[in-house]
N, C-alpha and C. Protein backbone atom coordinates (compact mmCIF):
# COMPACT_ATOMS: atom_id res chain seq x y z
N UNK A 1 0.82 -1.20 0.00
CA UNK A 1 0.00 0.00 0.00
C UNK A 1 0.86 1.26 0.00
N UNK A 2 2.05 1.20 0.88
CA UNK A 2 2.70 2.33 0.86
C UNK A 2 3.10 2.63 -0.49
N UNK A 3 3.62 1.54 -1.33
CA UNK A 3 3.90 2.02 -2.57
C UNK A 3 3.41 2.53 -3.40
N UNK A 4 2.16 2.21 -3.44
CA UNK A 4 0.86 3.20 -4.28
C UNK A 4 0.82 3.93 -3.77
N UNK A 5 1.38 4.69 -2.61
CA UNK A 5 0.63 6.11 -1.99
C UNK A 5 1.98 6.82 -2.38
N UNK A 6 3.41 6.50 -2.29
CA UNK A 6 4.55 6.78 -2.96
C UNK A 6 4.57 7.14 -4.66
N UNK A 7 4.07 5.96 -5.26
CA UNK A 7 3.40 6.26 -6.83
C UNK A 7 2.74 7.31 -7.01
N UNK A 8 1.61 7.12 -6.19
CA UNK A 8 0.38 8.24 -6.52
C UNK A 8 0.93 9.81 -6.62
N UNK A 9 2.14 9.73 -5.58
CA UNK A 9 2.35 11.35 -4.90
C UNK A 9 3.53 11.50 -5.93
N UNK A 10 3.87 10.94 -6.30
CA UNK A 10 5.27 11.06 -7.75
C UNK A 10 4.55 11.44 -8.98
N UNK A 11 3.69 11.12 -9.08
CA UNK A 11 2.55 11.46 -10.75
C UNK A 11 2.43 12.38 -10.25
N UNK A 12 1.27 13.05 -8.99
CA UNK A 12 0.93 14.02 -8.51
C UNK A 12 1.98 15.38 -8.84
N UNK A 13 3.14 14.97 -7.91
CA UNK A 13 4.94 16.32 -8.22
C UNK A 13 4.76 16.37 -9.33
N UNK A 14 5.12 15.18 -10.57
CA UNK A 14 5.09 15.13 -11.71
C UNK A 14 4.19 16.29 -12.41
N UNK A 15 3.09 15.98 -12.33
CA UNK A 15 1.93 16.93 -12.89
C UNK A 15 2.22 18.05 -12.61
N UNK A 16 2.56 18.31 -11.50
CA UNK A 16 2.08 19.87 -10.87
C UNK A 16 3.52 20.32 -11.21
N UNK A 17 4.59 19.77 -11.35
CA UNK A 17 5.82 20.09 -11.90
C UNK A 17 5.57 20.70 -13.31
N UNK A 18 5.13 19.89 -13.96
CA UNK A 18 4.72 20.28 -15.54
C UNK A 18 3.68 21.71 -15.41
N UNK A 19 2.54 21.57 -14.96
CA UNK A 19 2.38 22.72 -14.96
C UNK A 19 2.55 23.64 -14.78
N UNK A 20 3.53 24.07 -13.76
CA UNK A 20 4.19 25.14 -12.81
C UNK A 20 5.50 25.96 -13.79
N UNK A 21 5.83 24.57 -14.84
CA UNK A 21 6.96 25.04 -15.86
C UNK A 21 5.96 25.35 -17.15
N UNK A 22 4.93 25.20 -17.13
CA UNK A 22 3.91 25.72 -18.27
C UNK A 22 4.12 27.36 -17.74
N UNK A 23 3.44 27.16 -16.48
CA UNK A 23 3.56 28.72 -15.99
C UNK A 23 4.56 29.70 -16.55
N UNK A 24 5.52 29.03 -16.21
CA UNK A 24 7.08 29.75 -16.82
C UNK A 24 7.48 30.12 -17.93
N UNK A 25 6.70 29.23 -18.80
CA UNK A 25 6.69 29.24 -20.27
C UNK A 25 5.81 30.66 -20.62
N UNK A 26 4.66 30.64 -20.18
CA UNK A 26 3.83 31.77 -20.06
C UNK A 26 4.71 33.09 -20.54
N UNK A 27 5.31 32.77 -19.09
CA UNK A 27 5.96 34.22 -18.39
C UNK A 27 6.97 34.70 -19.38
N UNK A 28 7.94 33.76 -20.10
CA UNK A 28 8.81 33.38 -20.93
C UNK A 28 8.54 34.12 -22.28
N UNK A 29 7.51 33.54 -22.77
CA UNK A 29 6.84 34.22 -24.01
C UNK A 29 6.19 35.34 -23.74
N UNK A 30 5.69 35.57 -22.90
CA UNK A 30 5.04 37.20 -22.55
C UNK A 30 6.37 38.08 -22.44
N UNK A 31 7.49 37.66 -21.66
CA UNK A 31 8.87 38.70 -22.02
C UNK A 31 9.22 38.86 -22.70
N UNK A 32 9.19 38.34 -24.04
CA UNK A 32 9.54 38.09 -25.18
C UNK A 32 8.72 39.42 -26.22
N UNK A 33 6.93 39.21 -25.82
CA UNK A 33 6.56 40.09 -26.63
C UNK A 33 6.76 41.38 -25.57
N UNK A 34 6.68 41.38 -24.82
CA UNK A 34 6.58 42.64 -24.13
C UNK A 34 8.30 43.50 -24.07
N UNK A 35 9.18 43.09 -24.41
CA UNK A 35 10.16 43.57 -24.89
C UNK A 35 10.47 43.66 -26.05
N UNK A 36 10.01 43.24 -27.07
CA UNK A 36 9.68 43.50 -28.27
C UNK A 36 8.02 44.81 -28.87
N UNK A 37 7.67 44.80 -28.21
CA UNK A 37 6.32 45.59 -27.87
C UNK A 37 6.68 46.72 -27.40
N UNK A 38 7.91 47.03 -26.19
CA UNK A 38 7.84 48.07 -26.08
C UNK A 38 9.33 48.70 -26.29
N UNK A 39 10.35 47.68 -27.70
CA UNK A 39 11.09 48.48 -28.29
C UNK A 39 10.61 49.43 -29.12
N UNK A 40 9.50 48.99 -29.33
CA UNK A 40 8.96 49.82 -30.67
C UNK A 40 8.25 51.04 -30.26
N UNK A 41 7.62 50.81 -28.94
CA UNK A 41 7.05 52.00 -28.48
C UNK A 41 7.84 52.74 -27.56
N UNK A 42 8.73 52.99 -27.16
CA UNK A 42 10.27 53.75 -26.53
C UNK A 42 9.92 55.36 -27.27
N UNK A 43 9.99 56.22 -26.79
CA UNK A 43 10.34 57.37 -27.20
C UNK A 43 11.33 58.15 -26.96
N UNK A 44 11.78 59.34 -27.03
CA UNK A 44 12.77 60.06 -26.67
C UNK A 44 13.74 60.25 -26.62
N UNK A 45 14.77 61.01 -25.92
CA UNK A 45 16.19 61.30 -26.68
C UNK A 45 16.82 60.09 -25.74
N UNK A 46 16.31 59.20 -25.13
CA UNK A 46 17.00 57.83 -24.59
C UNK A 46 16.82 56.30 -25.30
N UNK A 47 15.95 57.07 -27.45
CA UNK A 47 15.38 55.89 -27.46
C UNK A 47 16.23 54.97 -28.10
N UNK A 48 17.23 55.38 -28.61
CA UNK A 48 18.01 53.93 -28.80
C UNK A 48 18.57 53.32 -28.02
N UNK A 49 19.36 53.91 -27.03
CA UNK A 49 19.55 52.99 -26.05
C UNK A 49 18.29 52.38 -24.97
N UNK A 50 17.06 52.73 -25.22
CA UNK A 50 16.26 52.05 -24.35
C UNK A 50 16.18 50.85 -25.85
N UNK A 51 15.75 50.95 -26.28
CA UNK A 51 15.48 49.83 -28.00
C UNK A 51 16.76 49.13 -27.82
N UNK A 52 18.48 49.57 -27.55
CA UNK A 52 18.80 48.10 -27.68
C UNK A 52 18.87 47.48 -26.40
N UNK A 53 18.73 48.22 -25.43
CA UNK A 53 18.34 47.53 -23.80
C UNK A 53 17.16 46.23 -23.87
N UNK A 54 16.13 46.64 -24.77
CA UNK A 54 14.63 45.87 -24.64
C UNK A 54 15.29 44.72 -25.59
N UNK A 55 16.19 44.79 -26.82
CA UNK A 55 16.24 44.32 -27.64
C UNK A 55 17.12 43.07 -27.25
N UNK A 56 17.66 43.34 -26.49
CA UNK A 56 19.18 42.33 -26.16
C UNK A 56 18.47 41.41 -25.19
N UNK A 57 17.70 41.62 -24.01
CA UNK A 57 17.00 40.70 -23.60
C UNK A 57 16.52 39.80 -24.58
N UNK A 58 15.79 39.81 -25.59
CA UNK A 58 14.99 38.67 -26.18
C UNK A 58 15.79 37.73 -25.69
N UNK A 59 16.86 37.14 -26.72
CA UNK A 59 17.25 35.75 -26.36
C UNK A 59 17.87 35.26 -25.35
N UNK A 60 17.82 35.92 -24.50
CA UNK A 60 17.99 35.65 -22.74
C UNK A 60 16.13 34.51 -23.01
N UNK A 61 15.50 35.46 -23.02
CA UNK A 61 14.06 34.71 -22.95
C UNK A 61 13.97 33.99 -23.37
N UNK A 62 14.67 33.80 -24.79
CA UNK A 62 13.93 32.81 -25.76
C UNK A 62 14.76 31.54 -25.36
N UNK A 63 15.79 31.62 -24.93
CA UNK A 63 16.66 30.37 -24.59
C UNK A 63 15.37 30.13 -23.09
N UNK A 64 15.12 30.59 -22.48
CA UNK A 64 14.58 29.95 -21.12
C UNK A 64 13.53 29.55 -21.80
N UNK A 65 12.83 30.03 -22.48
CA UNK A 65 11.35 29.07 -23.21
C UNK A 65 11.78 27.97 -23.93
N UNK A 66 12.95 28.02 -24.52
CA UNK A 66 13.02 26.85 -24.94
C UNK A 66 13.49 25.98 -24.26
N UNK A 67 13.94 26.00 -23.27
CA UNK A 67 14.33 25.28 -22.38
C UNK A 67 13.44 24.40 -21.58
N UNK A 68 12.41 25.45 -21.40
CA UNK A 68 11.37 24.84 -20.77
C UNK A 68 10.29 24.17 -21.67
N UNK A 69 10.53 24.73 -22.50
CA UNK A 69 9.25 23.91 -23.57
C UNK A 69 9.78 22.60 -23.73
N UNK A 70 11.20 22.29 -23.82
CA UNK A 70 11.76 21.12 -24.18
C UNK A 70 11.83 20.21 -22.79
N UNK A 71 11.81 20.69 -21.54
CA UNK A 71 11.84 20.22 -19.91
C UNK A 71 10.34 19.62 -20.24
N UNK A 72 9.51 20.32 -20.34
CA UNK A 72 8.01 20.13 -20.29
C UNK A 72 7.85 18.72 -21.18
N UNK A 73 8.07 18.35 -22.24
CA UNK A 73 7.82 17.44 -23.60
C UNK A 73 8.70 16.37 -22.64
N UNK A 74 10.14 16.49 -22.01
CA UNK A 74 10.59 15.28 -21.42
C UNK A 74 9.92 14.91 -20.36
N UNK A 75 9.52 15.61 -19.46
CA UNK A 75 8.37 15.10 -18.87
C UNK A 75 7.29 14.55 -19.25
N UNK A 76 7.19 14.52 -20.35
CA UNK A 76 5.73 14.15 -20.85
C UNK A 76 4.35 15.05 -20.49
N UNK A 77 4.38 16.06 -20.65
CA UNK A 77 3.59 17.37 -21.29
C UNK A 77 4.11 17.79 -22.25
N UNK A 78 2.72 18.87 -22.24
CA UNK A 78 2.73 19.61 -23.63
C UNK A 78 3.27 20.86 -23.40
N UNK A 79 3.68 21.59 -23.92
CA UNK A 79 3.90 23.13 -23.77
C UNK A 79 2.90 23.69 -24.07
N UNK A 80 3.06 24.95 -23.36
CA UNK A 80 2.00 26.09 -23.50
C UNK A 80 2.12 27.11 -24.47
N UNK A 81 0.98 27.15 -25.65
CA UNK A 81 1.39 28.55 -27.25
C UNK A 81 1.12 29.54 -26.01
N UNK A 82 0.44 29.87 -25.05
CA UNK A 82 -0.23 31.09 -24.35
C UNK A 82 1.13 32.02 -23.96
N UNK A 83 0.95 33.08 -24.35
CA UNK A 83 1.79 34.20 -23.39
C UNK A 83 0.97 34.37 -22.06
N UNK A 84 1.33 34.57 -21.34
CA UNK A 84 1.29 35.57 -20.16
C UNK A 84 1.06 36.75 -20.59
N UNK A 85 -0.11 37.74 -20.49
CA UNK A 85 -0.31 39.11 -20.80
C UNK A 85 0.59 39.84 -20.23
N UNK A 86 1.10 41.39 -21.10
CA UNK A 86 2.00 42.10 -21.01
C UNK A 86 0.76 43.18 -20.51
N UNK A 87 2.24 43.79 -19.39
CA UNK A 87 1.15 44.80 -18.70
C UNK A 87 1.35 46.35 -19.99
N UNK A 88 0.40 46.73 -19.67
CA UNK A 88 0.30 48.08 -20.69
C UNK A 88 1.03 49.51 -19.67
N UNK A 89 1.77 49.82 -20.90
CA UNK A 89 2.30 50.99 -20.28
C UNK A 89 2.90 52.11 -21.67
N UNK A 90 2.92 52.97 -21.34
CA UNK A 90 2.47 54.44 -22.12
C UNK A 90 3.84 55.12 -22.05
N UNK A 91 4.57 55.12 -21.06
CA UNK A 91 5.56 56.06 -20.97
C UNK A 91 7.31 55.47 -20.81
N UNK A 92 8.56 55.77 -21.05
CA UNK A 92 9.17 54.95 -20.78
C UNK A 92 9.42 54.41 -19.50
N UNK A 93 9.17 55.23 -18.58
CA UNK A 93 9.26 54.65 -17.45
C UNK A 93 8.70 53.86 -17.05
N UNK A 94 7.00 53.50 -17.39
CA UNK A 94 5.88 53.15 -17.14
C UNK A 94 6.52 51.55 -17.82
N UNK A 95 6.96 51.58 -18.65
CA UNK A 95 7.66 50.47 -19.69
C UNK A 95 8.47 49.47 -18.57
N UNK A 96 9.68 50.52 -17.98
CA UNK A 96 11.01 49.96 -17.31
C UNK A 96 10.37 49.51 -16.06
N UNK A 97 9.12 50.27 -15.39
CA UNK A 97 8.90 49.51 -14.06
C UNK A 97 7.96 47.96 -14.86
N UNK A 98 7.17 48.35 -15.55
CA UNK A 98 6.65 46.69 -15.91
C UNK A 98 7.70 45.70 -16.38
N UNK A 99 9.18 46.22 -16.58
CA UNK A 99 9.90 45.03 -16.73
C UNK A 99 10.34 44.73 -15.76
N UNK A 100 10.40 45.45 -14.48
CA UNK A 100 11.36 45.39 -13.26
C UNK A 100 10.21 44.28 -12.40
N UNK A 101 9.07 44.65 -12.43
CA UNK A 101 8.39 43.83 -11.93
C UNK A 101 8.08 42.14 -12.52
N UNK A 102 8.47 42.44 -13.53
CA UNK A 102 7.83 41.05 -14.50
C UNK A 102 9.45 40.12 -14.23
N UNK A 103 10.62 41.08 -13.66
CA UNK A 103 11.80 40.26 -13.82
C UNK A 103 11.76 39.54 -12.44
N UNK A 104 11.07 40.87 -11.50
CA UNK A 104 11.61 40.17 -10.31
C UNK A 104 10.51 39.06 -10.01
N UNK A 105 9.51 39.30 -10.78
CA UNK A 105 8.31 38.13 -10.60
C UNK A 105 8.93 36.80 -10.91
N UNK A 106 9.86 36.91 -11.98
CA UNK A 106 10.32 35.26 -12.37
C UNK A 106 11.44 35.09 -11.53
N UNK A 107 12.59 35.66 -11.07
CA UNK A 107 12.92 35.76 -9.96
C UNK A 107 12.49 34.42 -8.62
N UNK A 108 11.20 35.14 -8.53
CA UNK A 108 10.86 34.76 -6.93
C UNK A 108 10.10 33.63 -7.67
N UNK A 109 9.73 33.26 -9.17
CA UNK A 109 8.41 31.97 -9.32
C UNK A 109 9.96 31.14 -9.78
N UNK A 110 10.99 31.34 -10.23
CA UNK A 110 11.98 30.54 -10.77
C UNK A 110 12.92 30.08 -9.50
N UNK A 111 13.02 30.98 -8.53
CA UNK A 111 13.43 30.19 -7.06
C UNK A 111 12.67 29.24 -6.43
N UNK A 112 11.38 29.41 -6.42
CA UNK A 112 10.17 28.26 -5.73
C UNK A 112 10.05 27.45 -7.07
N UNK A 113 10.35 27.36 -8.45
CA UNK A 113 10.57 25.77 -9.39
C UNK A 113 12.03 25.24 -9.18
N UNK A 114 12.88 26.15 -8.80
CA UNK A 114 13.82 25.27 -8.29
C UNK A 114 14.07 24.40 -6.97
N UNK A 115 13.59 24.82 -6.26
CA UNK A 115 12.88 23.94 -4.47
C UNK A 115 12.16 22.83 -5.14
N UNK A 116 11.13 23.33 -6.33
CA UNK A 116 10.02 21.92 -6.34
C UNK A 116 11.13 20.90 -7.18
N UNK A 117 12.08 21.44 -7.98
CA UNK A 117 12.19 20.36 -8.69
C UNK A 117 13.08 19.21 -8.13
N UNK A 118 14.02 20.22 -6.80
CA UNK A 118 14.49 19.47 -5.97
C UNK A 118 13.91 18.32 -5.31
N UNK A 119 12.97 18.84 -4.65
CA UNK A 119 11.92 18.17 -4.05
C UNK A 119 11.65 16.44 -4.90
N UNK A 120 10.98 16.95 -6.38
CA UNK A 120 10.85 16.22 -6.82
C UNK A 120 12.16 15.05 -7.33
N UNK A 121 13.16 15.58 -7.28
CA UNK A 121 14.46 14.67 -7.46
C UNK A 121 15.34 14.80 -9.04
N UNK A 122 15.18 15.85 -9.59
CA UNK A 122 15.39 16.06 -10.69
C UNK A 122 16.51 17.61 -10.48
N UNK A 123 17.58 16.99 -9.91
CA UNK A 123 18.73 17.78 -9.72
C UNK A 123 19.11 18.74 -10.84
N UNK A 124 19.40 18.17 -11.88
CA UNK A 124 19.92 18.77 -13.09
C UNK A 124 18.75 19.85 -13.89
N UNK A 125 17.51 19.83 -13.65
CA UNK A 125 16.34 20.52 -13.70
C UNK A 125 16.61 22.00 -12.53
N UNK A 126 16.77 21.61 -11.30
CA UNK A 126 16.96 22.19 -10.24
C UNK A 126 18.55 23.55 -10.46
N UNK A 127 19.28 22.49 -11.20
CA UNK A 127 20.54 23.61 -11.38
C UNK A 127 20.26 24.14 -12.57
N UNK A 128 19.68 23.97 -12.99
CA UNK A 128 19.08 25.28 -14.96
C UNK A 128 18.43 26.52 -14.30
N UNK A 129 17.66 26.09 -13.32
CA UNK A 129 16.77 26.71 -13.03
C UNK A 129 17.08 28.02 -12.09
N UNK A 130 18.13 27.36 -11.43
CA UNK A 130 18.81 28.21 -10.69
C UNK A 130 19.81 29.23 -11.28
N UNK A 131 20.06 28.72 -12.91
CA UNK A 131 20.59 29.49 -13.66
C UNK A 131 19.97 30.33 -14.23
N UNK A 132 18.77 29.90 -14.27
CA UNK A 132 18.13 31.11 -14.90
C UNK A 132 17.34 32.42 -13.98
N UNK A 133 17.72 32.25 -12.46
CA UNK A 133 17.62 32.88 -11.36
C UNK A 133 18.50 33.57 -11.53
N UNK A 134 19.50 33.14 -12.04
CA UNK A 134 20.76 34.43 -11.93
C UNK A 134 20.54 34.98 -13.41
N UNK A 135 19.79 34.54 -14.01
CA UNK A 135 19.95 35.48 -15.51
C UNK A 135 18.99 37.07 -15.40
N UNK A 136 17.97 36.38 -14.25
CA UNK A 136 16.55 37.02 -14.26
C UNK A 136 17.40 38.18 -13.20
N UNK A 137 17.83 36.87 -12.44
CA UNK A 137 18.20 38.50 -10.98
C UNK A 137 19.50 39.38 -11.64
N UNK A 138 20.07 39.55 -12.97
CA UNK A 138 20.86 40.61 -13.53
C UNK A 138 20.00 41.43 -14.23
N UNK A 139 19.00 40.45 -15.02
CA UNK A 139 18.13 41.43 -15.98
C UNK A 139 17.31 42.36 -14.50
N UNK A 140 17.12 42.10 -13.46
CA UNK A 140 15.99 42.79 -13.05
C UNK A 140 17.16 44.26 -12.08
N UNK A 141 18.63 43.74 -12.04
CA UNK A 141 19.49 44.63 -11.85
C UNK A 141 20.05 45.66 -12.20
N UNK A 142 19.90 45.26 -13.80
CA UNK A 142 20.25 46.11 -14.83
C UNK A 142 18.91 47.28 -15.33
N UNK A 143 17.71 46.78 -14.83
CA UNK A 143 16.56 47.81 -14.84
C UNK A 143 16.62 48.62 -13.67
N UNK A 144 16.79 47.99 -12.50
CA UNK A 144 16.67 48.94 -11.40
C UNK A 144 17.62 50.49 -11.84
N UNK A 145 19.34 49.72 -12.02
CA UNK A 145 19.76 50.48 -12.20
C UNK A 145 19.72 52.09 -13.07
N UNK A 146 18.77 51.50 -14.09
CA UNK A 146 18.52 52.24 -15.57
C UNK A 146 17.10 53.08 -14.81
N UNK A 147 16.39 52.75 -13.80
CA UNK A 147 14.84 53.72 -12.70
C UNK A 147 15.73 54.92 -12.09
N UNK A 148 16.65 54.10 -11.61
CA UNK A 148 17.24 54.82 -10.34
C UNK A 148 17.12 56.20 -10.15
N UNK A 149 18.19 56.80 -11.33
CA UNK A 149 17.74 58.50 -11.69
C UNK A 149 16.58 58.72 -12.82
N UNK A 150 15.94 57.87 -13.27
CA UNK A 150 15.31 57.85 -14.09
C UNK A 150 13.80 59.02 -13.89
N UNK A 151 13.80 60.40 -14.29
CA UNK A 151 13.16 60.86 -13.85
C UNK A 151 11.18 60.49 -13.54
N UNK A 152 10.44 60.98 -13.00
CA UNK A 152 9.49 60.60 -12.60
C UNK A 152 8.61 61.66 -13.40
């Protein structure tokens, strides 16, 4: 009996593992358009360097979606086409705090998938993940920095 209740709770991680990296995927592809979305809408005498700031992120993102889209399929799920909605914003600043928030959001959801995946026993899952904690916690460093004097 114990072993079915051991089984049961391993499908269970399993599942909720997969979905939790669907989540991510979300988040993944929503950074993707939303830094692409708001190279184009950047104005002002800071706008090329805000355009190649937004621009150079992409494939930071696009490597973590694919990463995860491909984590997800070895698990046996599907990946998620869905973005994560991009928050709307009008001004550049309005732009740089929705990335600061959206970075440090994956941040804190990419530290709690690295605990679960531990948990679940999938070490080498656990150290990507943690890599991509440090990709997120520079990108969300490199925005703070760029608010800081950033007038209001």
């Amino acid at each position: 009996m114990a072993t079915k209740d051991k089984s049961a709770t391993m499908v269970q991680a399993k599942a909720d593992l997969i979905h939790n990296l669907n989540e991510d995927l979300a988040g993944e592809l929503g950074a993707i358009s939303q830094y692409i979305v708001y190279a184009a809408k950047v104005t002002g005498p800071y706008r090329p360097q805000l355009v190649e700031f937004f621009l150079a992120e992409v494939p930071d993102e696009q490597r973590h979606a694919q990463f995860l889209a491909n984590k997800i399929v070895a698990l046996g799920g599907e990946p998620t086409t869905e973005a994560r909605p991009v928050a709307m914003a009008e001004s550049n600043r309005e732009m740089l705090e929705a990335v600061l928030e959206a970075e440090q959001r994956a941040v804190r959801d990419y530290t709690q998938r690295a605990e679960q995946a531990d948990e679940y026993g999938d070490k080498g899952l656990a150290v990507e993940l943690e890599n991509i904690v440090s990709d997120e916690t520079r990108h969300a460093e490199e925005t703070e920095r760029i608010l800081r004097d950033w007038p209001l």
